[in-house]
N, C-alpha and C. Protein backbone atom coordinates (compact mmCIF):
# COMPACT_ATOMS: atom_id res chain seq x y z
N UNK A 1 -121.29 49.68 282.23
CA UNK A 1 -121.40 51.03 282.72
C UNK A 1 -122.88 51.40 282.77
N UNK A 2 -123.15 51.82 284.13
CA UNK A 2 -124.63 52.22 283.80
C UNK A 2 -124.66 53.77 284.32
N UNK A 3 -125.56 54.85 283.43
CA UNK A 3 -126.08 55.65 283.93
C UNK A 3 -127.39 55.74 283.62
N UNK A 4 -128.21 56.27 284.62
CA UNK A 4 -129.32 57.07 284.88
C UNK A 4 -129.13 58.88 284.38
N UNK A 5 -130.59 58.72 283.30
CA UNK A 5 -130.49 59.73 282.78
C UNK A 5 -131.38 60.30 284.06
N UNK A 6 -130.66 61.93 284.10
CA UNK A 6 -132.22 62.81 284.79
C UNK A 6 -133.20 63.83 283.78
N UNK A 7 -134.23 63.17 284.21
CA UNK A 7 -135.29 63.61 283.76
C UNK A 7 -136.09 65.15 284.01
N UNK A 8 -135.68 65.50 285.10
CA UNK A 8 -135.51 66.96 285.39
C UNK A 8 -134.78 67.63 284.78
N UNK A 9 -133.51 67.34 284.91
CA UNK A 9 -132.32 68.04 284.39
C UNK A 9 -132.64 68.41 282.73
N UNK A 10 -133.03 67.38 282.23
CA UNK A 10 -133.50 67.44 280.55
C UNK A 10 -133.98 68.13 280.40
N UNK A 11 -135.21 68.05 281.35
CA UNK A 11 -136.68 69.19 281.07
C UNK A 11 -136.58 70.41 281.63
N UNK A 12 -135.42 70.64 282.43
CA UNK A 12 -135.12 72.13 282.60
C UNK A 12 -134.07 72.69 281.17
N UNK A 13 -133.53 71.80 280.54
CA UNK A 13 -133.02 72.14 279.36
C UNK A 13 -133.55 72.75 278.26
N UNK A 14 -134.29 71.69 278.34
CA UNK A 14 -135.65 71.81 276.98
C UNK A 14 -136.23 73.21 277.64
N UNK A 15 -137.19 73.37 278.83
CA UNK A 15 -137.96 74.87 278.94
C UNK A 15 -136.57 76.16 278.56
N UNK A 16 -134.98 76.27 279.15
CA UNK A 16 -134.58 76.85 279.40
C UNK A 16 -134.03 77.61 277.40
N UNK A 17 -133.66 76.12 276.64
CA UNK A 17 -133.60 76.32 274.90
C UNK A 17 -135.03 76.98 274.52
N UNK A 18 -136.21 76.56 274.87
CA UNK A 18 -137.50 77.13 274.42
C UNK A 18 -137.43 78.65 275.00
N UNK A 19 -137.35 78.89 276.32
CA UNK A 19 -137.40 80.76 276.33
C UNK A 19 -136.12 81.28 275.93
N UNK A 20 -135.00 80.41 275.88
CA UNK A 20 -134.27 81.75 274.69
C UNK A 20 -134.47 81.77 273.40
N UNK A 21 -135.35 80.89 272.89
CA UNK A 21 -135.95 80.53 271.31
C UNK A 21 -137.67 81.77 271.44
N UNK A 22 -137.53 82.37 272.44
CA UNK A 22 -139.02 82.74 272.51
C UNK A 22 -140.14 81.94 272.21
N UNK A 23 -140.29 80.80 272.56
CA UNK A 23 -140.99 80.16 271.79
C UNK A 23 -141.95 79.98 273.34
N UNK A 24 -143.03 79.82 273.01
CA UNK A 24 -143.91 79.29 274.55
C UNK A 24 -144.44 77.51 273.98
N UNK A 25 -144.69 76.98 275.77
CA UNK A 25 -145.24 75.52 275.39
C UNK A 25 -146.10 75.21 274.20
N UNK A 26 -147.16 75.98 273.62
CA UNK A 26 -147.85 75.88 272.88
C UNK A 26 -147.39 75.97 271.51
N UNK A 27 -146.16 76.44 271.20
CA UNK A 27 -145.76 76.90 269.85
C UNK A 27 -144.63 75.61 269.80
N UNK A 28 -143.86 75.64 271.27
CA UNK A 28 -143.27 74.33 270.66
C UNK A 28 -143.72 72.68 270.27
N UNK A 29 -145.13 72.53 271.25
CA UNK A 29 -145.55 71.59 270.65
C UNK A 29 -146.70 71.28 269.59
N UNK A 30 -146.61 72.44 268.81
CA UNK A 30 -147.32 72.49 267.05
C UNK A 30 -146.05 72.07 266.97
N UNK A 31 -144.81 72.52 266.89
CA UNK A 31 -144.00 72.28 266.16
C UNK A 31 -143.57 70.76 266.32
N UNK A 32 -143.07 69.92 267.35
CA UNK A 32 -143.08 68.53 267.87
C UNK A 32 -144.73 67.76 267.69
N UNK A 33 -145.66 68.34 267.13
CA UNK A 33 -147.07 67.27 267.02
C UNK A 33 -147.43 66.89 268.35
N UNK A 34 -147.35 67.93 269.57
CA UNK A 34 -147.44 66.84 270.64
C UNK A 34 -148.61 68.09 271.41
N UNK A 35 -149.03 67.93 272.74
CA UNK A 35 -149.62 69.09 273.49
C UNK A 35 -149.14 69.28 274.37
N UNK A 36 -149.47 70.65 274.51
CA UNK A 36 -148.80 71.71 275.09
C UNK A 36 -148.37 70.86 276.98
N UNK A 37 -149.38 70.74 277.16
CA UNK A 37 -149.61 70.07 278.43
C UNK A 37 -148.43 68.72 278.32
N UNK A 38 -148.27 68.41 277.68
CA UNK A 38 -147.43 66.77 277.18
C UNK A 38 -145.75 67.49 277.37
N UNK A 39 -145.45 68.69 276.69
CA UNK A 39 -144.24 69.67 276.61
C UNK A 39 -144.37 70.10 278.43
N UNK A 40 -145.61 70.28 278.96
CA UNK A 40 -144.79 71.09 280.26
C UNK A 40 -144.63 69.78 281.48
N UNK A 41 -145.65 68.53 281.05
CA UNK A 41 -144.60 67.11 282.09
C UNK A 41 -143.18 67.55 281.57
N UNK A 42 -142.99 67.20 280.11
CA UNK A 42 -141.61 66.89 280.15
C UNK A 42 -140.17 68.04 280.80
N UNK A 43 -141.13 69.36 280.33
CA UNK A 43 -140.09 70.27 280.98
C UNK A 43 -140.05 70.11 282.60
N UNK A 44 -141.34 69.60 283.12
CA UNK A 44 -141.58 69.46 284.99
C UNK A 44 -140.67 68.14 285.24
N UNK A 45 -140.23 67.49 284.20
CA UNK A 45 -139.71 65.32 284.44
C UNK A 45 -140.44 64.75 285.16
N UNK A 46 -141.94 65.51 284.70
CA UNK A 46 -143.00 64.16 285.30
C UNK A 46 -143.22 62.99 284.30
N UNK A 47 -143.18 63.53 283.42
CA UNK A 47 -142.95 62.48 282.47
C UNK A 47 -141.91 62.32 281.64
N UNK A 48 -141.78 60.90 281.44
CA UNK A 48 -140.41 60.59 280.53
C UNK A 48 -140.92 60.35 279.38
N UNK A 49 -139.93 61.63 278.33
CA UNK A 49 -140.46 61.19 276.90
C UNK A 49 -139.55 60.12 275.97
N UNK A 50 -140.79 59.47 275.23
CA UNK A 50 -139.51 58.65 274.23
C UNK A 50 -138.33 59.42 273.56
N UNK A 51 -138.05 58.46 272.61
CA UNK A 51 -136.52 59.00 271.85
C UNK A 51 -137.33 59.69 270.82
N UNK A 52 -138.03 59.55 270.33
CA UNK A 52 -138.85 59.81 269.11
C UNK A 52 -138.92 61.62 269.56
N UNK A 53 -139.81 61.21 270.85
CA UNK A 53 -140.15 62.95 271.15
C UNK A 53 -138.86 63.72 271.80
N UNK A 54 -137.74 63.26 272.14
CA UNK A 54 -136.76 64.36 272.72
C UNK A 54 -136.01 64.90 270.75
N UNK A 55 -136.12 63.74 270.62
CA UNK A 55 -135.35 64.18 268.92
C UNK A 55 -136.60 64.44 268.45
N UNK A 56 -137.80 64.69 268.45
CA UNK A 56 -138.35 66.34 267.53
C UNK A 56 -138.23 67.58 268.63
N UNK A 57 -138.18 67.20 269.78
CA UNK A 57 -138.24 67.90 270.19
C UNK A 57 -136.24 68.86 270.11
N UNK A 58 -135.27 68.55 269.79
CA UNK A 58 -134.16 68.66 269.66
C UNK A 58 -134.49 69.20 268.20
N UNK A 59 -135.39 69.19 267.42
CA UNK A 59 -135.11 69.28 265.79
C UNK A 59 -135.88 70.32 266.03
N UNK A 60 -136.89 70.78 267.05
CA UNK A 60 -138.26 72.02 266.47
C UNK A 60 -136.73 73.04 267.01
N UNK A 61 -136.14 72.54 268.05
CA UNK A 61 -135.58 73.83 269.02
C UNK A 61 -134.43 74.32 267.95
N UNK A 62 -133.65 73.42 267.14
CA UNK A 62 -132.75 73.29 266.63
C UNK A 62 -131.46 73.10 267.07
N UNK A 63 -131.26 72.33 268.23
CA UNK A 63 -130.52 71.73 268.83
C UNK A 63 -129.77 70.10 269.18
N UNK A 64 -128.84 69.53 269.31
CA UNK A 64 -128.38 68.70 269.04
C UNK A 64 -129.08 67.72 270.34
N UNK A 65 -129.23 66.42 270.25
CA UNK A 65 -129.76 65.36 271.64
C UNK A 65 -129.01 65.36 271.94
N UNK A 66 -127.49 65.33 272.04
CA UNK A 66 -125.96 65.43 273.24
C UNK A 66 -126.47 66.32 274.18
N UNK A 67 -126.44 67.96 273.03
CA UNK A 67 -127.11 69.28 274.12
C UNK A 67 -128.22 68.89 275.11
N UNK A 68 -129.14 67.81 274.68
CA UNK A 68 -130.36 67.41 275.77
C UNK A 68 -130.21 66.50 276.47
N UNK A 69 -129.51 65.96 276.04
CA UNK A 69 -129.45 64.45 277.13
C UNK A 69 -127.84 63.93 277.31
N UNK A 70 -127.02 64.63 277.31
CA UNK A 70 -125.34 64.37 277.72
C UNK A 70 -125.59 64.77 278.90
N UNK A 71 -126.22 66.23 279.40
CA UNK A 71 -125.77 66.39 280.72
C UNK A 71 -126.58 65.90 281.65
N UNK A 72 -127.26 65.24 281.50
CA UNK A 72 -128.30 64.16 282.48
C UNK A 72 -127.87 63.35 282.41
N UNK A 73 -126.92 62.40 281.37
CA UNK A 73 -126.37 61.62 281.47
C UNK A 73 -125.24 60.87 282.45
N UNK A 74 -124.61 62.46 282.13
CA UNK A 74 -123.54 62.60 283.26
C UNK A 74 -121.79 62.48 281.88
N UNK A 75 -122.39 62.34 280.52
CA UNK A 75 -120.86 61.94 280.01
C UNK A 75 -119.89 62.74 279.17
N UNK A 76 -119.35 63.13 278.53
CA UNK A 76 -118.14 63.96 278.34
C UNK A 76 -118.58 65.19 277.63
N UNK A 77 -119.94 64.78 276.54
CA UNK A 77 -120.58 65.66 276.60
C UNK A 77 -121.09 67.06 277.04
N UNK A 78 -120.79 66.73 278.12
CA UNK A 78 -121.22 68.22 278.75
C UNK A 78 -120.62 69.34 278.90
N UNK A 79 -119.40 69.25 278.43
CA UNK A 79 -118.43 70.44 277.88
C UNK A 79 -119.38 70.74 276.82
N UNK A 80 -119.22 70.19 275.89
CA UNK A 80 -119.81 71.03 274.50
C UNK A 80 -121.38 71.45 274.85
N UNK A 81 -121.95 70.98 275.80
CA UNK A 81 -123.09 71.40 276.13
C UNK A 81 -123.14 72.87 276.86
N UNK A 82 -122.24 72.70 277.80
CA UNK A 82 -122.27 73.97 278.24
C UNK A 82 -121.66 75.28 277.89
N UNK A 83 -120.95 74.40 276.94
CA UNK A 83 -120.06 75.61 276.07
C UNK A 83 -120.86 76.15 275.32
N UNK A 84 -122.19 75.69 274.86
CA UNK A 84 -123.03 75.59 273.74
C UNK A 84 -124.35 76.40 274.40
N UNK A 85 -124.67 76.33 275.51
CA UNK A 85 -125.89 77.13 276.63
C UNK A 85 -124.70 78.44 276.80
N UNK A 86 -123.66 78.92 277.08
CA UNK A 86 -122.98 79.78 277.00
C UNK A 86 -123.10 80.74 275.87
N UNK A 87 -122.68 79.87 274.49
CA UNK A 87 -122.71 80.59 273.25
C UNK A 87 -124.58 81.22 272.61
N UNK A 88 -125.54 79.88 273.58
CA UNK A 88 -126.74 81.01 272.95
C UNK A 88 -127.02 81.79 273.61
N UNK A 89 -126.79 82.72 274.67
CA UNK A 89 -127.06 83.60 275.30
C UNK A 89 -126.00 84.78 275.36
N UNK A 90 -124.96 85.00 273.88
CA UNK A 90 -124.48 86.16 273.62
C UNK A 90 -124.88 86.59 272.26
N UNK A 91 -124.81 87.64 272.08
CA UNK A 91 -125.51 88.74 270.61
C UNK A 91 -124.49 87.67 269.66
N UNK A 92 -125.12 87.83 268.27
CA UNK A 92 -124.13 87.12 267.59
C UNK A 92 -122.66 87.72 267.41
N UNK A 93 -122.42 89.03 267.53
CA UNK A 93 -121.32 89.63 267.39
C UNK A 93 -120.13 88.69 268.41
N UNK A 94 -120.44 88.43 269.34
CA UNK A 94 -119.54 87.99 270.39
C UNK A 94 -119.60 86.61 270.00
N UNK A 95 -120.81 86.21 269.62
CA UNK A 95 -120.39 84.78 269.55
C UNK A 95 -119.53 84.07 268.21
N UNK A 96 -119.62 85.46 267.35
CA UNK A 96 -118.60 84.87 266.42
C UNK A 96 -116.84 85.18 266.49
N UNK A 97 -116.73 86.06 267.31
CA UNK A 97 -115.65 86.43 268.35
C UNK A 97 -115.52 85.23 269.20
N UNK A 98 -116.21 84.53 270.18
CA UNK A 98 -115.46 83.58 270.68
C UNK A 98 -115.36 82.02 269.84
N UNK A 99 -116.23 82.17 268.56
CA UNK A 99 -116.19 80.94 267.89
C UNK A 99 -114.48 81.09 266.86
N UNK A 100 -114.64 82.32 266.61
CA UNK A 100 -113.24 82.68 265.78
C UNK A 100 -111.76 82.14 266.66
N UNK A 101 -111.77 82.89 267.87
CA UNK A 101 -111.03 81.94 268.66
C UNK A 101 -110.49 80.82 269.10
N UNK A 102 -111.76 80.48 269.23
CA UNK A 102 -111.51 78.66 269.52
C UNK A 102 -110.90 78.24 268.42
N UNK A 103 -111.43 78.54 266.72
CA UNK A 103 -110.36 78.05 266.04
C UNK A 103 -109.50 78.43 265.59
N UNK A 104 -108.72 79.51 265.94
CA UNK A 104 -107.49 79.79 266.44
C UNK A 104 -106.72 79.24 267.26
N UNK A 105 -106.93 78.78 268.46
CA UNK A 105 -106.57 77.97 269.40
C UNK A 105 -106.55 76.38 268.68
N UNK A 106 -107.41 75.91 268.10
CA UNK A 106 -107.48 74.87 267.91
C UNK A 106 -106.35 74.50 266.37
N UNK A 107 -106.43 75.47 265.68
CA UNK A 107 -105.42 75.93 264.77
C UNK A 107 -103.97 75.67 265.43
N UNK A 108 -103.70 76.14 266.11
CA UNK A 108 -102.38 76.43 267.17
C UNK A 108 -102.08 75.45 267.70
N UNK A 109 -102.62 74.46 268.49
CA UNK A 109 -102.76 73.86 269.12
C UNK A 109 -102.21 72.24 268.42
N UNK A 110 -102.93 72.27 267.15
CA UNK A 110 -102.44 71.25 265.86
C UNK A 110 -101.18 71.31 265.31
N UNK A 111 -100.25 72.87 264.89
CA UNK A 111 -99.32 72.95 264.81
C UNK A 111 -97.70 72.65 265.44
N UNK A 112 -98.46 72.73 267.08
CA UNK A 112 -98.09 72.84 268.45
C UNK A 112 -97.71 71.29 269.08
């Protein structure tokens, strides 16, 4: 099985986790050891970063490498990814409202 990861797709991930983290290029890469300029190839996919730098870069944001690199991947992943870009862009009130749910459903669902 082969896939091709995209390298765009990643690096629109990574910029898109960094501005809902408020964080700008410069703050995330103090935090990854890397420069700023090095953070905006990767958010542009002019450059491809190693494994080393997407996983600090997955650890400064506090996010999982599935969340960064499943949906470039193309593999099953990308449910929980997008379920997961969904859940950070509601107040926490709601998001513990739709997290309560799901395991309810998932509760139900086992019984079922």
């Amino acid at each position: 099985m082969e896939m091709n990861i995209d390298y765009t797709a990643l690096g629109k991930r990574i910029r898109s986790t960094r501005q809902n983290k408020k964080l700008t290029q410069e703050q995330l890469a103090e935090m990854c050891s890397l420069s700023a300029a090095h953070i905006g190839h990767i958010e542009r996919g002019t450059r491809i970063p190693s494994l080393d730098t997407v996983f600090r870069i997955a650890q400064a944001l506090d996010v999982s490498l599935d969340y960064l690199i499943f949906d470039s991947a193309g593999n099953d992943g990308s449910s929980l990814a997008s379920l997961n870009q969904i859940l950070e862009n509601m107040n926490e009130q709601k998001r513990q409202n739709i997290i309560s749910a799901i395991k309810a459903l998932s509760d139900y669902s086992e019984k079922h």
